[in-house]
C-alpha atoms as a PDB file:
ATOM      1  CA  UNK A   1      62.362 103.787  92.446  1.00  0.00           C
ATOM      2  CA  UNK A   2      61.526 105.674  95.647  1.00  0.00           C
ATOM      3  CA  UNK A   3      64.459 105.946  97.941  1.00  0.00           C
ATOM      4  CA  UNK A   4      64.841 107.800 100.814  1.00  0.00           C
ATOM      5  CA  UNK A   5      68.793 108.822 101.678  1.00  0.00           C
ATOM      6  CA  UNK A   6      71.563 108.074  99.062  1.00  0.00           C
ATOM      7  CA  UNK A   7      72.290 105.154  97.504  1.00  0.00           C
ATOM      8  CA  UNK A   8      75.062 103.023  98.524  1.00  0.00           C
ATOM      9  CA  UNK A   9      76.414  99.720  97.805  1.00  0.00           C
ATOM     10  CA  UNK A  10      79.668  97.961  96.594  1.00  0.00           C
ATOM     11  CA  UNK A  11      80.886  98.894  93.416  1.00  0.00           C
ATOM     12  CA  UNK A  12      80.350  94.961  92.425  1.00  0.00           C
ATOM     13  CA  UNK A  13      76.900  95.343  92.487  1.00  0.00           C
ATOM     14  CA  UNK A  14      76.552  98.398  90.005  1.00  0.00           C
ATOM     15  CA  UNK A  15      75.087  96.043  87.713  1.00  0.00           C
ATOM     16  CA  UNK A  16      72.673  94.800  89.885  1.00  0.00           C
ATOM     17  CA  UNK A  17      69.018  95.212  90.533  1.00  0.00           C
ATOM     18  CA  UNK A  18      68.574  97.335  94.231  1.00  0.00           C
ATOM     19  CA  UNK A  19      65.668  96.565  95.869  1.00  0.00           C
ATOM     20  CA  UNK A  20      65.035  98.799  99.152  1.00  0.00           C
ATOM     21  CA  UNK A  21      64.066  96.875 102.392  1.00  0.00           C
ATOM     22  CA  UNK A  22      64.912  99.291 104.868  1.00  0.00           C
ATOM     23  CA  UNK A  23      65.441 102.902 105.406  1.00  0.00           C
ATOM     24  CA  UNK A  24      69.190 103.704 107.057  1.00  0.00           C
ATOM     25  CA  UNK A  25      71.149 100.933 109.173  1.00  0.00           C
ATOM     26  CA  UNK A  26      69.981  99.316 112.171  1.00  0.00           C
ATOM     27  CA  UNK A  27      72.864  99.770 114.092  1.00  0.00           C
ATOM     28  CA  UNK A  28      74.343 103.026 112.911  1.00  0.00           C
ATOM     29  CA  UNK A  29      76.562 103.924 115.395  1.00  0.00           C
ATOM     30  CA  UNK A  30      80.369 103.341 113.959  1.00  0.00           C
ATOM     31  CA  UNK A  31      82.334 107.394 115.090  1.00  0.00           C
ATOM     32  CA  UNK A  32      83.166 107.475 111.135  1.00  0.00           C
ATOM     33  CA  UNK A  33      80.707 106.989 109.400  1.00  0.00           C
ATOM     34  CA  UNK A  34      77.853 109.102 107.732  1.00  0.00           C
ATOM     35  CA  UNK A  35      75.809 107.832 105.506  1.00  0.00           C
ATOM     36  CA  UNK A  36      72.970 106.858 107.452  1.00  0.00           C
ATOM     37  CA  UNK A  37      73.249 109.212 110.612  1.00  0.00           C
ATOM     38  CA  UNK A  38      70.477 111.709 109.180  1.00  0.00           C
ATOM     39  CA  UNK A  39      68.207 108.878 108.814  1.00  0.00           C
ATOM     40  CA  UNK A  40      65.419 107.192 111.595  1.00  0.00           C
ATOM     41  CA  UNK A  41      65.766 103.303 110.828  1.00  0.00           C
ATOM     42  CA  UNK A  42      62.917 101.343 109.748  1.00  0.00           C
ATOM     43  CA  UNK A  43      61.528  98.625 107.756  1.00  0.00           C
ATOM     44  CA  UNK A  44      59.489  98.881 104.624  1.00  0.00           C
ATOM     45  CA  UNK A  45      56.338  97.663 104.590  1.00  0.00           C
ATOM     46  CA  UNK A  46      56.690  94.386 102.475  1.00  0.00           C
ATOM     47  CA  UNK A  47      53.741  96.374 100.196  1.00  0.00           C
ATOM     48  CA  UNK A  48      56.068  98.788  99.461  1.00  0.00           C
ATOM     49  CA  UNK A  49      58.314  96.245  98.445  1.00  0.00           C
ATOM     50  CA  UNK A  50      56.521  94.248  96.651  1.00  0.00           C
ATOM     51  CA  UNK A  51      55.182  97.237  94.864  1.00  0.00           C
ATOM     52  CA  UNK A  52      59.021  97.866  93.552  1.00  0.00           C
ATOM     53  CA  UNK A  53      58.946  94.333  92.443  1.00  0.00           C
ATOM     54  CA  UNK A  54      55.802  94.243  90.521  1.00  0.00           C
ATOM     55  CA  UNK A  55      57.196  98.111  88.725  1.00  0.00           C
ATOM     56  CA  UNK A  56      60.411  96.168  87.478  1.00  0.00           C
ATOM     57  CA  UNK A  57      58.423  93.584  86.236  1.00  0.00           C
ATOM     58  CA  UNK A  58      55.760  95.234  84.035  1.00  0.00           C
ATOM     59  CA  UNK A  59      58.594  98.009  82.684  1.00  0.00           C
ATOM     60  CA  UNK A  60      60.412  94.163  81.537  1.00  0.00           C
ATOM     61  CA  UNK A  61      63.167  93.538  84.029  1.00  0.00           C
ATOM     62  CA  UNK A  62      64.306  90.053  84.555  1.00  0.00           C
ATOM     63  CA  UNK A  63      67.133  90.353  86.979  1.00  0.00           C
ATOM     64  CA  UNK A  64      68.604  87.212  87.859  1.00  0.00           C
ATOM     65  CA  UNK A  65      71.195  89.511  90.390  1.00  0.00           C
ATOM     66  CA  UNK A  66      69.417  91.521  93.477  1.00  0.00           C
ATOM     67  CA  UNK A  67      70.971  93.569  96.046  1.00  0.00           C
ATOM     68  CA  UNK A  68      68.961  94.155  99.016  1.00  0.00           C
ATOM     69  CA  UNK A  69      69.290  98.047 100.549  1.00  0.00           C
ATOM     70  CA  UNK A  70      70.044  99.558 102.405  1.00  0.00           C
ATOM     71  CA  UNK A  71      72.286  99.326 105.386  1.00  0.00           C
ATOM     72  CA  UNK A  72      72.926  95.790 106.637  1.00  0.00           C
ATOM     73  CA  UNK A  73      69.741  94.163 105.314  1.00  0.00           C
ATOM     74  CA  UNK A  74      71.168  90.617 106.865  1.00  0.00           C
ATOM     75  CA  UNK A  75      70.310  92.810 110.064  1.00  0.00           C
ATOM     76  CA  UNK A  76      66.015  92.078 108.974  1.00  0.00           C
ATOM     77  CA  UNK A  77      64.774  89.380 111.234  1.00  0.00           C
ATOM     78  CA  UNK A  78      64.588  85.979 109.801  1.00  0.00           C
ATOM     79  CA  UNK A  79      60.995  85.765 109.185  1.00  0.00           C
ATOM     80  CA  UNK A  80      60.985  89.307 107.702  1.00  0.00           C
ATOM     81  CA  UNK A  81      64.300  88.538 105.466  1.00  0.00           C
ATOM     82  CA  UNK A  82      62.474  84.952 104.167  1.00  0.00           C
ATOM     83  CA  UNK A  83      59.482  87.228 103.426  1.00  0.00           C
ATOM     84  CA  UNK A  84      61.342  88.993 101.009  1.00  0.00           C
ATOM     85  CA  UNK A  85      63.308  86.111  99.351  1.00  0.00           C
ATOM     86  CA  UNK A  86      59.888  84.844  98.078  1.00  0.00           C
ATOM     87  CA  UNK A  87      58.074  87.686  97.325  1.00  0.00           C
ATOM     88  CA  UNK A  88      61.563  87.997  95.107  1.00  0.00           C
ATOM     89  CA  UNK A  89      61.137  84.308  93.794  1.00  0.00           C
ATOM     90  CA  UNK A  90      57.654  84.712  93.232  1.00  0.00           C
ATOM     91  CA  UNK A  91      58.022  87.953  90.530  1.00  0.00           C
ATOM     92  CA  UNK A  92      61.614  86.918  89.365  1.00  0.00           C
ATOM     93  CA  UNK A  93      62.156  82.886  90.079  1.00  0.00           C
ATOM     94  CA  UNK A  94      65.017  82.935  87.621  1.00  0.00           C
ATOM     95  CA  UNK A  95      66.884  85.010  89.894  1.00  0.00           C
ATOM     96  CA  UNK A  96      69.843  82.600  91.360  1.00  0.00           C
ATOM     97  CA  UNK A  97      72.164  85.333  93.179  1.00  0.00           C
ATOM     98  CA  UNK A  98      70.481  88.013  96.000  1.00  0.00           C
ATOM     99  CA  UNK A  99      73.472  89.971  97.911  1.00  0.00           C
ATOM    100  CA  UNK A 100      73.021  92.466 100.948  1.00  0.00           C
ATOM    101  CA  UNK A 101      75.577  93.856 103.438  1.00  0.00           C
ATOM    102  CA  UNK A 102      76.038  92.146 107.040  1.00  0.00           C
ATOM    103  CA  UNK A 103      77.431  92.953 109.848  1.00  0.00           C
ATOM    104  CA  UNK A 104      78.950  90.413 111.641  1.00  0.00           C
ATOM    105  CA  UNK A 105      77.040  90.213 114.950  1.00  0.00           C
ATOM    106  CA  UNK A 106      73.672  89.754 112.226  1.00  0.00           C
ATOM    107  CA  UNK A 107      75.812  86.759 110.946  1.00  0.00           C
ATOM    108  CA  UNK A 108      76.336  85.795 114.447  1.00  0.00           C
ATOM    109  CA  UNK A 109      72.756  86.201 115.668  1.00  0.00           C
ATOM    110  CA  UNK A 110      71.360  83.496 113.213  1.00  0.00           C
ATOM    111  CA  UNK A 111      71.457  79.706 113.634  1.00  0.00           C
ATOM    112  CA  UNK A 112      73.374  77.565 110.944  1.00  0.00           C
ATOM    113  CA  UNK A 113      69.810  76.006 110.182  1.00  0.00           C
ATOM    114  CA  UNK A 114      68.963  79.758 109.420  1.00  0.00           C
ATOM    115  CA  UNK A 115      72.090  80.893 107.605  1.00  0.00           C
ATOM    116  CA  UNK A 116      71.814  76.978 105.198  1.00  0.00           C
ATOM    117  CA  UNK A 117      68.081  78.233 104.721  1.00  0.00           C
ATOM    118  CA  UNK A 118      69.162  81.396 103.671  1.00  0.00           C
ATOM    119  CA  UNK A 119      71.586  80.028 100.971  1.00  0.00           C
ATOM    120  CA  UNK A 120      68.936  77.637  99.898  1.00  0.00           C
ATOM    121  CA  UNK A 121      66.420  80.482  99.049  1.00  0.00           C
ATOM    122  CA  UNK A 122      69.623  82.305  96.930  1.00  0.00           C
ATOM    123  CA  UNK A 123      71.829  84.323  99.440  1.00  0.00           C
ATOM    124  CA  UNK A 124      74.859  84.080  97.934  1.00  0.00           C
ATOM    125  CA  UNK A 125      77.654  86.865  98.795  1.00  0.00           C
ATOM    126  CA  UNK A 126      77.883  89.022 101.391  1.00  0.00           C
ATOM    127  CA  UNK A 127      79.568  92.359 102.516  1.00  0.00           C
ATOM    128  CA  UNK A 128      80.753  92.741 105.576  1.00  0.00           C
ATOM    129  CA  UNK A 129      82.395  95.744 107.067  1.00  0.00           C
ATOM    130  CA  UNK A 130      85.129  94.026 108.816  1.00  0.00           C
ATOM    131  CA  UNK A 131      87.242  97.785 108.786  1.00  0.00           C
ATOM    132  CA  UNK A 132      90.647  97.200 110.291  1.00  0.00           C
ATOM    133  CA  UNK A 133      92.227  94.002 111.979  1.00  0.00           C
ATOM    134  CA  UNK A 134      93.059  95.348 115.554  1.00  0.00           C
ATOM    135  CA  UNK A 135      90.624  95.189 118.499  1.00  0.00           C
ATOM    136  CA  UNK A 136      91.840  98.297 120.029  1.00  0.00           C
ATOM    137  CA  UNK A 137      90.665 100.456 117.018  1.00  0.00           C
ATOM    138  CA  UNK A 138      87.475  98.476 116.528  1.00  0.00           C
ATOM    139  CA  UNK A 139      86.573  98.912 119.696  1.00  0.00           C
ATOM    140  CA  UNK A 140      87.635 102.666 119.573  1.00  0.00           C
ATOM    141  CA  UNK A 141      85.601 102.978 116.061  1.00  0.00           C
ATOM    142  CA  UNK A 142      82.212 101.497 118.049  1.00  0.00           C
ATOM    143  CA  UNK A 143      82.153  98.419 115.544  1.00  0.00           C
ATOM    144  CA  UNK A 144      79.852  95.860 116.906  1.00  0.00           C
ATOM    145  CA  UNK A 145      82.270  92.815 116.566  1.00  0.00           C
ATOM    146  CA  UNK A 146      86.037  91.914 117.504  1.00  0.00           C
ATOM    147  CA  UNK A 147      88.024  90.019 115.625  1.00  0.00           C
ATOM    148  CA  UNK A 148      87.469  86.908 117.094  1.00  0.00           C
ATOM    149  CA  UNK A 149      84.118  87.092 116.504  1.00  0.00           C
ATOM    150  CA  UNK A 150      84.900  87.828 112.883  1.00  0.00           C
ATOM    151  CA  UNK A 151      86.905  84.663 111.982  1.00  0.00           C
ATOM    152  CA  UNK A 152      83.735  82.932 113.516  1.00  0.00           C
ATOM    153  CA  UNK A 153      80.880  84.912 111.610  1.00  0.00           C
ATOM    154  CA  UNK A 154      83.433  83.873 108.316  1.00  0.00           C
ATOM    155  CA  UNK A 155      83.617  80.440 109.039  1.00  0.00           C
ATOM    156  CA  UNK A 156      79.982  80.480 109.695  1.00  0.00           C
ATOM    157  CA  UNK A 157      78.838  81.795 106.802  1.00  0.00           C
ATOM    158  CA  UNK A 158      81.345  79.763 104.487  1.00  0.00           C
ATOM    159  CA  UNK A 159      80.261  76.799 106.061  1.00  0.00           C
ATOM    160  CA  UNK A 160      76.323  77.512 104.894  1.00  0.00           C
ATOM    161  CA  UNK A 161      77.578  77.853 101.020  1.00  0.00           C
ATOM    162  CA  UNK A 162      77.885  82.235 101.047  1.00  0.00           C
ATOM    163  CA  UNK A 163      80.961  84.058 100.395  1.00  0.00           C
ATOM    164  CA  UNK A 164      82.271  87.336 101.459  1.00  0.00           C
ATOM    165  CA  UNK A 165      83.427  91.270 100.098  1.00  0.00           C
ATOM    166  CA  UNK A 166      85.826  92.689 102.944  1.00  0.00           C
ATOM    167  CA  UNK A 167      84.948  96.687 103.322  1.00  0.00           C
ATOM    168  CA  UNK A 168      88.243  97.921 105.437  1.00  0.00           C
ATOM    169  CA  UNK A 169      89.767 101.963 105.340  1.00  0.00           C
ATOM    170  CA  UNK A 170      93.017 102.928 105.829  1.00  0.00           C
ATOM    171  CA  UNK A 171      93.651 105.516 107.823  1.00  0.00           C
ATOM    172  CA  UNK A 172      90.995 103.904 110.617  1.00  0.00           C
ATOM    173  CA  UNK A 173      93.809 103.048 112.906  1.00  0.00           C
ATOM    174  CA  UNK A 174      95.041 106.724 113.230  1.00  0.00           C
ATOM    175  CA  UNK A 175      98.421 108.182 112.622  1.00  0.00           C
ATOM    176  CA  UNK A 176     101.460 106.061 112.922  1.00  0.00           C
ATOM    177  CA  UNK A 177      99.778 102.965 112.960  1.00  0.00           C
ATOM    178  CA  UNK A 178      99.293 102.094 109.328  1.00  0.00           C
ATOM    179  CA  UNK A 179     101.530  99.618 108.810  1.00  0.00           C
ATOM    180  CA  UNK A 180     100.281  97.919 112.359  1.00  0.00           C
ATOM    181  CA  UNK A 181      96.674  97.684 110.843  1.00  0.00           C
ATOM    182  CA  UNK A 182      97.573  96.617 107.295  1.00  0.00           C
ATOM    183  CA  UNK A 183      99.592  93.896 108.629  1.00  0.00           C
ATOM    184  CA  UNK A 184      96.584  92.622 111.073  1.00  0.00           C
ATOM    185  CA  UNK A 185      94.741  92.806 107.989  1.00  0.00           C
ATOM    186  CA  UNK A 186      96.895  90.854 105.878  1.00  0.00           C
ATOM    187  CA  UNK A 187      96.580  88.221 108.828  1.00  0.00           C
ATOM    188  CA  UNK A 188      92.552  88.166 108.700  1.00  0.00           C
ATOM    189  CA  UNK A 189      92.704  87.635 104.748  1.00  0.00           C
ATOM    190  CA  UNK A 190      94.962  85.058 104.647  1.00  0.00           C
ATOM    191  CA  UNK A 191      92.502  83.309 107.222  1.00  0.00           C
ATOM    192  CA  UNK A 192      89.540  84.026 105.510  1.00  0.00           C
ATOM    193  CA  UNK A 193      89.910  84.424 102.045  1.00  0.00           C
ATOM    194  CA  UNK A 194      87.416  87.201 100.785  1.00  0.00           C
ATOM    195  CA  UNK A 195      86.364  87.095  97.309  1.00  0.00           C
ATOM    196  CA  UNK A 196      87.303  91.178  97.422  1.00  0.00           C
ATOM    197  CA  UNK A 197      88.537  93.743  99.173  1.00  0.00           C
ATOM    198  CA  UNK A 198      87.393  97.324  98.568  1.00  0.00           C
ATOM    199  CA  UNK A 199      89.246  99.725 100.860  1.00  0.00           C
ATOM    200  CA  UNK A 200      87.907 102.887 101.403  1.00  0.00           C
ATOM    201  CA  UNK A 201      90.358 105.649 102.687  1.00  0.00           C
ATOM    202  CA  UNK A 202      88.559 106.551 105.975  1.00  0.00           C
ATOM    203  CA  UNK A 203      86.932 110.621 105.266  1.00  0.00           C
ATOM    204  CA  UNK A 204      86.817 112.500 108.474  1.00  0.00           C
ATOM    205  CA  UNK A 205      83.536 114.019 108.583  1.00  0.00           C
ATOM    206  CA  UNK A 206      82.496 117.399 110.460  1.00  0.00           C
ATOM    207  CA  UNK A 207      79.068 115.812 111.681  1.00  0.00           C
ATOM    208  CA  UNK A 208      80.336 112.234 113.293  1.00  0.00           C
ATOM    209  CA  UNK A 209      81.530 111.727 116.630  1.00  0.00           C
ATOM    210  CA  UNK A 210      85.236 111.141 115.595  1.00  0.00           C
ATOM    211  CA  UNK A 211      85.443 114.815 114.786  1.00  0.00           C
ATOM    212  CA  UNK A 212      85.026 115.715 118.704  1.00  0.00           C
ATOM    213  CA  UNK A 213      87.724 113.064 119.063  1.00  0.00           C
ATOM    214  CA  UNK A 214      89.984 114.156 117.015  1.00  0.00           C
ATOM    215  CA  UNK A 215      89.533 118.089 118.811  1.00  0.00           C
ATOM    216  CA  UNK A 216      90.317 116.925 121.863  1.00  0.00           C
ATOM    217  CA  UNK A 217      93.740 114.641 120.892  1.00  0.00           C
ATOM    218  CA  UNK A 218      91.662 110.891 121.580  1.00  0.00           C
ATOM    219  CA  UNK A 219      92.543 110.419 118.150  1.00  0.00           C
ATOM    220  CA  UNK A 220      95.150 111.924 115.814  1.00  0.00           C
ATOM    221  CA  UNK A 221      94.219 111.284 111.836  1.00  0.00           C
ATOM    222  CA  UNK A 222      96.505 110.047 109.467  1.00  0.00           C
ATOM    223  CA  UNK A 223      97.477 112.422 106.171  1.00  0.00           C
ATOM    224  CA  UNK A 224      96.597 110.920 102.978  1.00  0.00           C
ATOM    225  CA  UNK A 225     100.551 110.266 102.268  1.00  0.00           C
ATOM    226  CA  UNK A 226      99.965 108.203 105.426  1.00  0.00           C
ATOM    227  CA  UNK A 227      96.974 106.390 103.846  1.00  0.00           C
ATOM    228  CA  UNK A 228      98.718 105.525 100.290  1.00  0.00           C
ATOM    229  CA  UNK A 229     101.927 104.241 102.488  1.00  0.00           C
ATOM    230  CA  UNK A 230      99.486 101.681 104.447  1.00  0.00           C
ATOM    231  CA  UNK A 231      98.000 100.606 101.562  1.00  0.00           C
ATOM    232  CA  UNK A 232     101.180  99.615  99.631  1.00  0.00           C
ATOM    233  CA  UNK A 233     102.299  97.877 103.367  1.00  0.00           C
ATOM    234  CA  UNK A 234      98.775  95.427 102.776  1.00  0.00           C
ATOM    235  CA  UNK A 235      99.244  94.862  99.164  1.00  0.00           C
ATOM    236  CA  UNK A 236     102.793  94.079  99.513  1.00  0.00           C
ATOM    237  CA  UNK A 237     101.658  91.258 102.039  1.00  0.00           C
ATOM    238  CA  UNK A 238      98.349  90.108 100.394  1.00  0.00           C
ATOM    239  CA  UNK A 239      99.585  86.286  99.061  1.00  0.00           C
ATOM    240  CA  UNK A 240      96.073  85.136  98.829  1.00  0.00           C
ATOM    241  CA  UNK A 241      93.964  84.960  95.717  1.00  0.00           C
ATOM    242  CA  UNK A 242      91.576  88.093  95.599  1.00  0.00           C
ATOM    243  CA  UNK A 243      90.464  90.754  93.747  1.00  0.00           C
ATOM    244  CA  UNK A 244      91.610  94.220  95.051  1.00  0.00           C
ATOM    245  CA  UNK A 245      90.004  97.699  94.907  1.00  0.00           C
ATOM    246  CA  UNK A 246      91.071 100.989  96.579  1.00  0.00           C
ATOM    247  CA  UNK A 247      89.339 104.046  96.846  1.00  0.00           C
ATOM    248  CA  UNK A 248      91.122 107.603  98.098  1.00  0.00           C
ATOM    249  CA  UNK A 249      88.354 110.000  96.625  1.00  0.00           C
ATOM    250  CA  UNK A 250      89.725 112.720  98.346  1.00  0.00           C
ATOM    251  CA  UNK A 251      93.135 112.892  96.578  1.00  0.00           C
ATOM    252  CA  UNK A 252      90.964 111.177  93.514  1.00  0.00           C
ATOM    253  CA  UNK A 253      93.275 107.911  93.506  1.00  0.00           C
ATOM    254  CA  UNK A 254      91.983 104.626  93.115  1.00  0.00           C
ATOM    255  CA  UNK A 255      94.181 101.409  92.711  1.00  0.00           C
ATOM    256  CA  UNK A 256      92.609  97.935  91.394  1.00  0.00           C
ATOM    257  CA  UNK A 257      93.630  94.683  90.503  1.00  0.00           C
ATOM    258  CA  UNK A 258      93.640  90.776  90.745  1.00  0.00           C
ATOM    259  CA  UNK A 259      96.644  89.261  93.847  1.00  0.00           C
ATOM    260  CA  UNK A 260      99.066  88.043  93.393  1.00  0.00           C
ATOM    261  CA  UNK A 261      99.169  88.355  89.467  1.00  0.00           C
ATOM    262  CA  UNK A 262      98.606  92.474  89.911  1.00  0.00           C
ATOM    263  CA  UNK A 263     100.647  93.352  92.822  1.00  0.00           C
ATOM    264  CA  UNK A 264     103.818  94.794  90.679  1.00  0.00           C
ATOM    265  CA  UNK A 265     101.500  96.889  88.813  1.00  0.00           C
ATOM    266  CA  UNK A 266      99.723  98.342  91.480  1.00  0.00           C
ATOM    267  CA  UNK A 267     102.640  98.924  93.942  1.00  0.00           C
ATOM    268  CA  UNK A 268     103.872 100.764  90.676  1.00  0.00           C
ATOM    269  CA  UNK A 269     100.784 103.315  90.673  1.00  0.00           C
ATOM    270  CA  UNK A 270     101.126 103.341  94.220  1.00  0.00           C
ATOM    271  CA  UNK A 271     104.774 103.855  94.384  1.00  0.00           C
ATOM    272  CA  UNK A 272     103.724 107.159  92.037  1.00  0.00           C
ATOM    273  CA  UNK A 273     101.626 108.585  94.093  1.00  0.00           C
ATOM    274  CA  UNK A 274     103.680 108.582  97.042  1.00  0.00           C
ATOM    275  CA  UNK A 275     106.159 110.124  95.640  1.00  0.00           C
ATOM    276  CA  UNK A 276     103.919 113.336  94.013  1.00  0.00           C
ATOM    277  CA  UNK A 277     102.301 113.494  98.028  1.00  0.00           C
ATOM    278  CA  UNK A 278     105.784 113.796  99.549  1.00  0.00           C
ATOM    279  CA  UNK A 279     106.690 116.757  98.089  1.00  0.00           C
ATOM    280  CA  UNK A 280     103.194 118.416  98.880  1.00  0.00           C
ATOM    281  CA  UNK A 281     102.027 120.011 101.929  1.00  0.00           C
ATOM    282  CA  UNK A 282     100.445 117.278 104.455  1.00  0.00           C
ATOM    283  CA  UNK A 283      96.613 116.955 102.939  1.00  0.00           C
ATOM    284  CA  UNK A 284      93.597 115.643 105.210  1.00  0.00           C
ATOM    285  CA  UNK A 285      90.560 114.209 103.973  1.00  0.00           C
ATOM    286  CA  UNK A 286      88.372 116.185 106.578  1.00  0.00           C
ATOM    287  CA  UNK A 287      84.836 117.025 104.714  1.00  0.00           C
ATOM    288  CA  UNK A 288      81.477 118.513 105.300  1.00  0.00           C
ATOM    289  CA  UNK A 289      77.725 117.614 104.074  1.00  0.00           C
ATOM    290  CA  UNK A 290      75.856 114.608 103.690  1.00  0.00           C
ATOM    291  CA  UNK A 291      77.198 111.821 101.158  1.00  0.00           C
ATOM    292  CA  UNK A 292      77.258 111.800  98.438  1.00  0.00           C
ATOM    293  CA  UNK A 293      77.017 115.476  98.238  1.00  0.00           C
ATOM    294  CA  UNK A 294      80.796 116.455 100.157  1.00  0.00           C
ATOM    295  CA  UNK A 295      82.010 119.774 100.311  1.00  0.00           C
ATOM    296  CA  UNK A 296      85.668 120.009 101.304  1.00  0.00           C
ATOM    297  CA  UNK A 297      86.178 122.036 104.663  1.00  0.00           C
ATOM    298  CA  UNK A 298      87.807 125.234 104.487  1.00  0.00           C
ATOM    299  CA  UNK A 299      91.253 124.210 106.206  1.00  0.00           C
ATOM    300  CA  UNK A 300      91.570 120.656 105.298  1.00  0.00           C
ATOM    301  CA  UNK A 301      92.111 120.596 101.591  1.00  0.00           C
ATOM    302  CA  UNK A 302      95.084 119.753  99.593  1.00  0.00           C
ATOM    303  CA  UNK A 303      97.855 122.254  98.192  1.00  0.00           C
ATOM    304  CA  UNK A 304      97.887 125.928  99.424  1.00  0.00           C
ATOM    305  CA  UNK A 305     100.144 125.590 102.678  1.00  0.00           C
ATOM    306  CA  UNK A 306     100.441 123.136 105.215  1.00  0.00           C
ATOM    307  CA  UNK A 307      96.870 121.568 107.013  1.00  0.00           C
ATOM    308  CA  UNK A 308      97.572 120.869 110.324  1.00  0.00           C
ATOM    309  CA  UNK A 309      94.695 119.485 112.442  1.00  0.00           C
ATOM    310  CA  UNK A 310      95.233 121.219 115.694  1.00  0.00           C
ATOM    311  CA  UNK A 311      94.879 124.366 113.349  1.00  0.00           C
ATOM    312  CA  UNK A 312      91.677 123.411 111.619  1.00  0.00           C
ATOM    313  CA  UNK A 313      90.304 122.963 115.531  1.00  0.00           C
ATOM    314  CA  UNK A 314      91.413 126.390 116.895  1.00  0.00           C
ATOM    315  CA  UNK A 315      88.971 127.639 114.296  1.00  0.00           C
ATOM    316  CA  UNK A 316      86.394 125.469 115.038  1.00  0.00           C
ATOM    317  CA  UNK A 317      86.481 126.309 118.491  1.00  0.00           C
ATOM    318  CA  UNK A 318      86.437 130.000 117.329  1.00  0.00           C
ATOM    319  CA  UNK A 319      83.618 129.887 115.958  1.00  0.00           C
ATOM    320  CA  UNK A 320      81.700 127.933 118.154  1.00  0.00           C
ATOM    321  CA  UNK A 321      81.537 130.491 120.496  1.00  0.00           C
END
């Protein structure tokens, strides 16, 4: 498979067939994130796609599961994203299940006619990067929705048949605020009822626009003892069916299970790893390079003295001139 930038998708889909539709994300402009800054967005050429289609074919694929890549592929316009759902019936019609990530103004900007046709031609289950349940810090973070507009993109898209992955980071709210955020959180699930939540412990990246914000005091980070404490405040308050996964690459933690069935267990591993990151000097996830190859910067590592942010930008602004 040709593919330009690095892959990324949910971990659910690991198993699935990806099948590139567009180069980078269409909107692209969230202060965090990385992955698809380095990229121009476009469409492929439904040739080239159908050319990927015909290559799994002949080499004997049958998948009857298909992601659609790359970022927010809901985003293609409806005639374009139809295109594709029958150029993918037509080379694999016992495929029943095609998945893609949304954001939730491309969930908005379709009709309910559009989003029942959609289901009908086998969108099933959608990701959605809903990221942290206060308006203040999604409207900080550059997110396209509020939360208002959330609950209705949910309902919307339940109504049509699909279901939905929650993508959410601690740390996104900033320091002291954890517990504020995973609370809100709590609040949206219990509303909405996700089939999963993957959390992703928010990495603060040299080369996105939060950096500058975090030199000049807009926004203070929270340590990765922080980040562990928030997630043990949403877990403790999750009471709704749903299958849990947290990432903290960084500090190279990761906490999964089923709610409510799971939550002793997890608090457990949680509980653990607070207490190691207590008695450690404060450690900040703050990285360099392009995903997924990260480099850790210089002053914000773990162990080996305290990491305080305000020192990490005196150096910066050191060097910069």
């Amino acid at each position: 498979m040709d593919y330009e930038g690095q892959i990324c998708r949910a971990p659910m889909e690991r198993a699935s067939f990806m099948l590139p539709v567009m180069v980078g994300c269409s909107y692209n402009r969230c202060k965090f994130c990385n992955l698809f800054r380095h990229l121009k967005y476009r469409e492929l050429p439904l040739e080239q796609v159908e050319k990927e289609l015909l290559r799994v074919k002949e080499a004997g694929g049958r998948p009857k599961k298909i992601f659609l890549g790359d970022g927010n592929a809901f985003g293609l316009g409806m005639r374009r994203l139809m295109d594709v759902l029958r150029l993918i019936h037509s080379y694999f019609p016992e495929c029943d299940c095609i998945n893609m990530d949304a954001t939730v103004t491309s969930i908005l900007k379709k009709t309910d006619e559009e989003l029942g046709l959609l289901y009908e031609n086998g969108v099933r289950h959608l990701y959605l990067g809903i990221e942290s349940g206060l308006d203040d810090v999604l409207s900080f973070m550059e997110k396209d929705h509020d939360t208002a507009q959330a609950y209705e993109a949910v309902r919307r898209l339940q109504s049509a048949g699909m279901i939905f992955d929650a993508h959410i980071m601690t740390g996104v709210a900033g320091k002291g605020r954890g517990a504020e955020n995973a609370e809100a959180l709590a609040e949206f699930f219990h509303r909405t009822g996700p089939a999963h939540v993957v959390n992703f412990s928010m990495f603060l990246h040299r080369e996105v626009p939060l950096y500058r914000h975090i030199a000049d005091g807009s926004f203070v980070p929270a340590d990765e003892l922080e980040n562990l404490e928030e997630e043990r405040h949403l877990l403790e308050r999750l009471d709704v069916p749903v299958l849990y996964d947290g990432f903290h690459d960084y500090i190279e933690m990761r906490v999964r299970g089923k709610l409510p069935g799971d939550r002793e267990k997890m608090l457990s591993r949680l509980d653990g790893a607070i207490a190691k990151y207590k008695d450690e000097p404060r450690c900040y996830s703050y990285v360099q390079g392009e995903c997924p190859e990260l480099t850790r910067c210089a002053y914000g590592g773990c162990g080996g003295g305290e990491h305080r942010p305000e020192k990490i930008w005196d150096m910066d602004r050191k060097g910069d001139r």
